[in-house]
C-alpha atoms as a PDB file:
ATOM      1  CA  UNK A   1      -7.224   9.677  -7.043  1.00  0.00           C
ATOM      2  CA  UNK A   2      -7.489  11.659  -3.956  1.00  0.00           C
ATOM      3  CA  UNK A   3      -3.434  12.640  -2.988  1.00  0.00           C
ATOM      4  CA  UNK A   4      -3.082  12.676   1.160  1.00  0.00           C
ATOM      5  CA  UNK A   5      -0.932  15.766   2.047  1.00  0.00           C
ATOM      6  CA  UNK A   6       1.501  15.521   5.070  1.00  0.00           C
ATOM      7  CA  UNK A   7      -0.209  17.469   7.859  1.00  0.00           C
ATOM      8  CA  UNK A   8       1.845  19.646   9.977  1.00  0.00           C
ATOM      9  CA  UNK A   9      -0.907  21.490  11.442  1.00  0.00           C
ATOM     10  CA  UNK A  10      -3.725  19.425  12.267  1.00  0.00           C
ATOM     11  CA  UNK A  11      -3.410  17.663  15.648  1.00  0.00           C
ATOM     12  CA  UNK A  12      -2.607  13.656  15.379  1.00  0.00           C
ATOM     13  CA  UNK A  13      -6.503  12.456  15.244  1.00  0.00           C
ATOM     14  CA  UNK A  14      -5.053   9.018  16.591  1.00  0.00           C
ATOM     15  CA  UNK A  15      -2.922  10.189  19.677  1.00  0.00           C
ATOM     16  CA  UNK A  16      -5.680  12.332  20.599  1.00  0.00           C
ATOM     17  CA  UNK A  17      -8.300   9.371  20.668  1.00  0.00           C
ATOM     18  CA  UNK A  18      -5.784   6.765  22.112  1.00  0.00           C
ATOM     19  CA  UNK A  19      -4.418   9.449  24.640  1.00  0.00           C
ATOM     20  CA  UNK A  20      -0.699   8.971  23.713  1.00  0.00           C
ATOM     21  CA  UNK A  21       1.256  11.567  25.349  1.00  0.00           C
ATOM     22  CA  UNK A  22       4.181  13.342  23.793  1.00  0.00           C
ATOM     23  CA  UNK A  23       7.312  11.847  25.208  1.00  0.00           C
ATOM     24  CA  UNK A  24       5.707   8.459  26.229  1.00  0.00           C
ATOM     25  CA  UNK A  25       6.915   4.763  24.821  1.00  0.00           C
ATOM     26  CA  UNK A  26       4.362   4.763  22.013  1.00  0.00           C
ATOM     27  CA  UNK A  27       4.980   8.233  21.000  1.00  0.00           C
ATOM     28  CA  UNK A  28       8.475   7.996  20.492  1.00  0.00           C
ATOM     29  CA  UNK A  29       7.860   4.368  18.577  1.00  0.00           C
ATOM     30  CA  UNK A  30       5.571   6.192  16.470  1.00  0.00           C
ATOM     31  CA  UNK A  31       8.600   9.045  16.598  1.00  0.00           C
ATOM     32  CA  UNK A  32      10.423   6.225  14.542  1.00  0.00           C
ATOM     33  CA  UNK A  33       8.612   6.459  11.680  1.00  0.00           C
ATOM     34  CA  UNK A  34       7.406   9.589  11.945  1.00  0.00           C
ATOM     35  CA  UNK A  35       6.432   9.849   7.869  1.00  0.00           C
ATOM     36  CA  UNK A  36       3.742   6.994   8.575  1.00  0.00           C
ATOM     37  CA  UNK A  37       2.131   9.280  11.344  1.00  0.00           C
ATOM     38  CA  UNK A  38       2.405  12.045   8.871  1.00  0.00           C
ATOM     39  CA  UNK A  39       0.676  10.593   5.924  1.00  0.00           C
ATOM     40  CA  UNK A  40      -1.991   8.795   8.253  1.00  0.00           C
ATOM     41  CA  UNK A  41      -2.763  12.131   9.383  1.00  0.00           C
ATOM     42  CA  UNK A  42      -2.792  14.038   6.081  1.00  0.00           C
ATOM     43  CA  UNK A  43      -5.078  10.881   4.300  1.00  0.00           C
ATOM     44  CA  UNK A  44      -7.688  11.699   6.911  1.00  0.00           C
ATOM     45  CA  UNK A  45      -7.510  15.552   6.165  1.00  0.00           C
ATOM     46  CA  UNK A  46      -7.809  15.209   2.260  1.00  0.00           C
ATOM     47  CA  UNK A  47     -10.588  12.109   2.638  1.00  0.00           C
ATOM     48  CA  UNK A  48     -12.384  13.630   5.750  1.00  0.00           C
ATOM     49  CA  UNK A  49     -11.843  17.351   5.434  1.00  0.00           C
ATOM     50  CA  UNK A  50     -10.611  18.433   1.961  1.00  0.00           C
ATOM     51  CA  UNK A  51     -10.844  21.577   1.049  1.00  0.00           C
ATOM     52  CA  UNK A  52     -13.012  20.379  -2.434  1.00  0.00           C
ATOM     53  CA  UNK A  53     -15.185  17.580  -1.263  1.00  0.00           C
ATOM     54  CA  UNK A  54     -16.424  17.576  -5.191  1.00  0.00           C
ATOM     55  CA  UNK A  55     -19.206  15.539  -5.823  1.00  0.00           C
ATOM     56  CA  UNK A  56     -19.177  13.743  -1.823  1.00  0.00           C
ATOM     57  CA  UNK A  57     -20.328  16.030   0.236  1.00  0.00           C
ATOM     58  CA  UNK A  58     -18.780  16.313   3.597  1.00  0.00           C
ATOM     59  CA  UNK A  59     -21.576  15.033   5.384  1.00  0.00           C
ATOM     60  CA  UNK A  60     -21.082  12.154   3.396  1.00  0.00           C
ATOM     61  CA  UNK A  61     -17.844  11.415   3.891  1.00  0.00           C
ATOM     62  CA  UNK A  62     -18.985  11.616   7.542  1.00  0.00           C
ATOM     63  CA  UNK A  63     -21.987   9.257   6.946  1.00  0.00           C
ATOM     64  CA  UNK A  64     -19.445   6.851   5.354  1.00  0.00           C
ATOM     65  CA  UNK A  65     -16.993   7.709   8.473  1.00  0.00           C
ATOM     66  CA  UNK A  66     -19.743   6.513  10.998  1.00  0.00           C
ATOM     67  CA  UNK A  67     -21.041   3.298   9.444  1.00  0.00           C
ATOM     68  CA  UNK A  68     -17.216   2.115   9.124  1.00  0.00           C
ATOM     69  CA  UNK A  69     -16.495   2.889  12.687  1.00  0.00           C
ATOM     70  CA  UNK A  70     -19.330   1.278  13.759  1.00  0.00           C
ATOM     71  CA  UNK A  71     -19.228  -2.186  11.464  1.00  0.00           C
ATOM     72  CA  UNK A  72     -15.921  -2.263  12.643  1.00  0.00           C
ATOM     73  CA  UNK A  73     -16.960  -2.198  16.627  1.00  0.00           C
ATOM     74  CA  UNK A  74     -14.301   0.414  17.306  1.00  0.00           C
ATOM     75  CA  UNK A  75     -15.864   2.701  20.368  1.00  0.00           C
ATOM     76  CA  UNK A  76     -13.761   5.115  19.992  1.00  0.00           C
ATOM     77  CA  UNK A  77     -13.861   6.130  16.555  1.00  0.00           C
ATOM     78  CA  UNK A  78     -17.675   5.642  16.256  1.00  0.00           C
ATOM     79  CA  UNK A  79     -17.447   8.578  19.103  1.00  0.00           C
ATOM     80  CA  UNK A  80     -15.580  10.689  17.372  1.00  0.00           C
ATOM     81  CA  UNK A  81     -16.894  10.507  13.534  1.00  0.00           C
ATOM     82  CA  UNK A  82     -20.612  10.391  15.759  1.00  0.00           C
ATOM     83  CA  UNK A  83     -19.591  13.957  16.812  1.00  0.00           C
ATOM     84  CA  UNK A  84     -17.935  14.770  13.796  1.00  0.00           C
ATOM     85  CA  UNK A  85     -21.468  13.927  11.635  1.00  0.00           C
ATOM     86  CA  UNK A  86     -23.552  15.976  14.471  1.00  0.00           C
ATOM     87  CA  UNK A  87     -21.207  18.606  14.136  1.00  0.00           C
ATOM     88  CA  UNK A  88     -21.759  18.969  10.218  1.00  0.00           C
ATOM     89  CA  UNK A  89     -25.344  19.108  10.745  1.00  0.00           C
ATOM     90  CA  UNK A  90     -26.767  15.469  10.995  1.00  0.00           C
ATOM     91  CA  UNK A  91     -29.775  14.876  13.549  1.00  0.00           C
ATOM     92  CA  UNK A  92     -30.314  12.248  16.052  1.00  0.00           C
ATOM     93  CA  UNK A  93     -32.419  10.571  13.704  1.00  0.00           C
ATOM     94  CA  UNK A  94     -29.835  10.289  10.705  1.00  0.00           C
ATOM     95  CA  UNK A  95     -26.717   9.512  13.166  1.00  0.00           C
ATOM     96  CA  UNK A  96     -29.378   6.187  14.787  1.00  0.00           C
ATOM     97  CA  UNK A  97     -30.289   5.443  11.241  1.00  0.00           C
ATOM     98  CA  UNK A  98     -26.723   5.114  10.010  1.00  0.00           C
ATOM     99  CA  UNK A  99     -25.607   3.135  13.206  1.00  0.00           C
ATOM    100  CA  UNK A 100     -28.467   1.024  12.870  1.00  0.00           C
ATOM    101  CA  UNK A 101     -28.425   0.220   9.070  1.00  0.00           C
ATOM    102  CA  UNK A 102     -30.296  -1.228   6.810  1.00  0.00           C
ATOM    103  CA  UNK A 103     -33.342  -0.270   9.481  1.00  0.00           C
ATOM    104  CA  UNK A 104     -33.191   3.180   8.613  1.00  0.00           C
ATOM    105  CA  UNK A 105     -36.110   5.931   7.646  1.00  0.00           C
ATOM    106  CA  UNK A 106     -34.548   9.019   7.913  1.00  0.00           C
ATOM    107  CA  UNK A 107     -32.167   8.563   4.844  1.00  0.00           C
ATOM    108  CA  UNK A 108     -32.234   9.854   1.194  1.00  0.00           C
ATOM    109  CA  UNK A 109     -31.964   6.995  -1.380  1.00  0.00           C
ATOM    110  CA  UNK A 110     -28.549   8.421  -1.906  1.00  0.00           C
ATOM    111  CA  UNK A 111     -27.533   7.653   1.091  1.00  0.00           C
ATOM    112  CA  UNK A 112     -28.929   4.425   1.350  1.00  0.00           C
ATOM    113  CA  UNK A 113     -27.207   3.481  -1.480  1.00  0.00           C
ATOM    114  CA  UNK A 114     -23.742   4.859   0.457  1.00  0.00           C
ATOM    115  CA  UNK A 115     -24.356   2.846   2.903  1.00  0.00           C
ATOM    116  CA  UNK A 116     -25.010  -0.030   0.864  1.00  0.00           C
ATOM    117  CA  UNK A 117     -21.841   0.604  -0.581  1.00  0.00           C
ATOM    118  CA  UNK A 118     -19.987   1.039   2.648  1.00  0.00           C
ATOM    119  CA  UNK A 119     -21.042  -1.921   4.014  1.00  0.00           C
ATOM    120  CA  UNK A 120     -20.039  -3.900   1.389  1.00  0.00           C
ATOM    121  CA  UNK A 121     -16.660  -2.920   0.825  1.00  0.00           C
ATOM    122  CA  UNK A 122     -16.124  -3.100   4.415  1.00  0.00           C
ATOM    123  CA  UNK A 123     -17.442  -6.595   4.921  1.00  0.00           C
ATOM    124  CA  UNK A 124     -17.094  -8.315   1.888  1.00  0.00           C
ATOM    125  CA  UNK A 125     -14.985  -6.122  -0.789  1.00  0.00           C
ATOM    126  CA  UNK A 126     -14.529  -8.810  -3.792  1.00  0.00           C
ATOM    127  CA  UNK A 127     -18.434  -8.909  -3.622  1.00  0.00           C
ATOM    128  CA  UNK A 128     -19.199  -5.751  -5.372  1.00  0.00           C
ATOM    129  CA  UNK A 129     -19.832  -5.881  -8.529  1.00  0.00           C
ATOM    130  CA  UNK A 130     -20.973  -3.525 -11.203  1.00  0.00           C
ATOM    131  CA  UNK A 131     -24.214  -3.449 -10.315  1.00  0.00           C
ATOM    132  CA  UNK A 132     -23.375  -1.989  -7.254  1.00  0.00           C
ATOM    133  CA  UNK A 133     -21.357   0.603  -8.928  1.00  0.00           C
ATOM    134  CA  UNK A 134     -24.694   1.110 -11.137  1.00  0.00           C
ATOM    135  CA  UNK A 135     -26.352   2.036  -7.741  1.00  0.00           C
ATOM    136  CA  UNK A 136     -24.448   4.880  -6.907  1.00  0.00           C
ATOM    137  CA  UNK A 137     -24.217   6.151 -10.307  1.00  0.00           C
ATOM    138  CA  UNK A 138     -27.885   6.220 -10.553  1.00  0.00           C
ATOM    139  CA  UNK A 139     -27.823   7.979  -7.039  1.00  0.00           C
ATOM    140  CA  UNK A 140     -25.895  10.936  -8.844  1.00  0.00           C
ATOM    141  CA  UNK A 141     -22.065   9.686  -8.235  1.00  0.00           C
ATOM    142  CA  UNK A 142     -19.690  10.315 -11.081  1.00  0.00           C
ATOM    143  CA  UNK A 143     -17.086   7.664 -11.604  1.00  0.00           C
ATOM    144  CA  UNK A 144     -14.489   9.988  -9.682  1.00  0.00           C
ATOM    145  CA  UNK A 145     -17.244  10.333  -6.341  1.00  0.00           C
ATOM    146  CA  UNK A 146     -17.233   6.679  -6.634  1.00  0.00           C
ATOM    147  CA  UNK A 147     -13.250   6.367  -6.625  1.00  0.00           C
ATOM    148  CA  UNK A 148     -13.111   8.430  -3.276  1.00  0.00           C
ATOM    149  CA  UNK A 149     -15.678   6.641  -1.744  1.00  0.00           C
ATOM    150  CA  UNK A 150     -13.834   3.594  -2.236  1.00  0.00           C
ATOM    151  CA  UNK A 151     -10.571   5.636  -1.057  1.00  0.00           C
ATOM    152  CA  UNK A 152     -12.047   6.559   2.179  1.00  0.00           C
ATOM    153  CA  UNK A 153     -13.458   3.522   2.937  1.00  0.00           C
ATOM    154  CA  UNK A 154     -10.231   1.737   2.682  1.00  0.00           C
ATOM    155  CA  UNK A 155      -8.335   4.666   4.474  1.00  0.00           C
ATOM    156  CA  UNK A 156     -11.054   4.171   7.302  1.00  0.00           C
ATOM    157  CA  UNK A 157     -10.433   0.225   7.526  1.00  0.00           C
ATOM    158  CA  UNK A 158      -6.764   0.810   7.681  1.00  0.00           C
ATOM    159  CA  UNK A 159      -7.403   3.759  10.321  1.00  0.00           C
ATOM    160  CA  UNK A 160      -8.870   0.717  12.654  1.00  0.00           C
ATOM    161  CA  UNK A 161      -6.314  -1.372  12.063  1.00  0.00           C
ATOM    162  CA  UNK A 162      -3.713   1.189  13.263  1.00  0.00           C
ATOM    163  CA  UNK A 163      -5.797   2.526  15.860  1.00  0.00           C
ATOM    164  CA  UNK A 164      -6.244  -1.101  17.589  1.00  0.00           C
ATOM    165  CA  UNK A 165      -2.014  -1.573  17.309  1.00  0.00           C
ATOM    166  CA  UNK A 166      -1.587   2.136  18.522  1.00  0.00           C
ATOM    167  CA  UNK A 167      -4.109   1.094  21.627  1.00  0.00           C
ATOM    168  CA  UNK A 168      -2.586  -2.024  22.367  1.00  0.00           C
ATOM    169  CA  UNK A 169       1.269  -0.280  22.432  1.00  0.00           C
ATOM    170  CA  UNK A 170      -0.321   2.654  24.421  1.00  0.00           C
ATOM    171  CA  UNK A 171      -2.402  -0.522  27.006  1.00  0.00           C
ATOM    172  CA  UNK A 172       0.899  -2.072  27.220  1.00  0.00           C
ATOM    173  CA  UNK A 173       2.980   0.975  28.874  1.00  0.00           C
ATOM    174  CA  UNK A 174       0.115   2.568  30.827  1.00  0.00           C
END
């Protein structure tokens, strides 16, 4: 199991996206519980950006990023892990194939099978099965790759769900 360190460093991924100012009404209510922030934070760094990605590759974690983001409809974060997955070395091609899943050419079978994977647990979680664990594993995921996968994409789903509170607080006082 992936551990999320607290992140002292790292700017707040959130208040950046939302725009939530230092001293304003949602900053201080997020203040308040401070450790939540913290951990939110540090989950994305270890799932997103650890220092070990093992046997998921950063530019899959990415890939997995994206697809969430965008079954999700959340502008904002399909933006940002967009730019994130460009940045890491993903072409025009591979970002519009992801986005536009299952329609995609420009993807390995591995990844295919990530996204398979990703949409699944996303939209309909107590579907998979173990044949779709017997996908990735004969894609060349390990039992442990297949645990972070899983990780991330529930650390994503939760990120929307606190992103679209955090927006609404921050829409409320602006």
């Amino acid at each position: 199991m992936t551990q999320a360190q607290p992140s002292s460093t790292a700017p707040d991924i959130l208040d950046q996206l939302i725009g939530i100012q230092p001293g304003s009404a949602p900053a201080e209510l997020r203040a308040q519980r401070a450790d939540v922030a913290r951990y939110t934070q540090g989950s994305y760094d270890a799932l997103l950006a650890p220092a070990d990605p093992a046997g998921v590759s950063l530019v899959e974690r990415a890939l997995i990023a994206l697809r969430v983001a965008k079954l999700t409809a959340n502008a904002a974060l399909t933006e940002h892990y967009r730019q994130r997955f460009q940045t890491l070395g993903a072409t025009t091609a591979m970002i519009t194939a992801v986005e536009q899943f299952p329609a995609g050419s420009a993807l390995t079978a591995r990844e295919v099978a990530l996204l398979r994977h990703t949409d699944l647990l996303t939209n309909e979680p107590r579907a998979a099965t173990q044949a779709d664990i017997a996908a990735l594993t004969a894609n060349g995921l390990s039992a442990r790759d297949i645990v972070t996968i899983a990780q991330l994409i529930a650390f994503l789903s939760f990120q929307v769900r606190v992103f679209a509170g955090l927006q609404l607080l921050q829409e409320a006082v602006v």
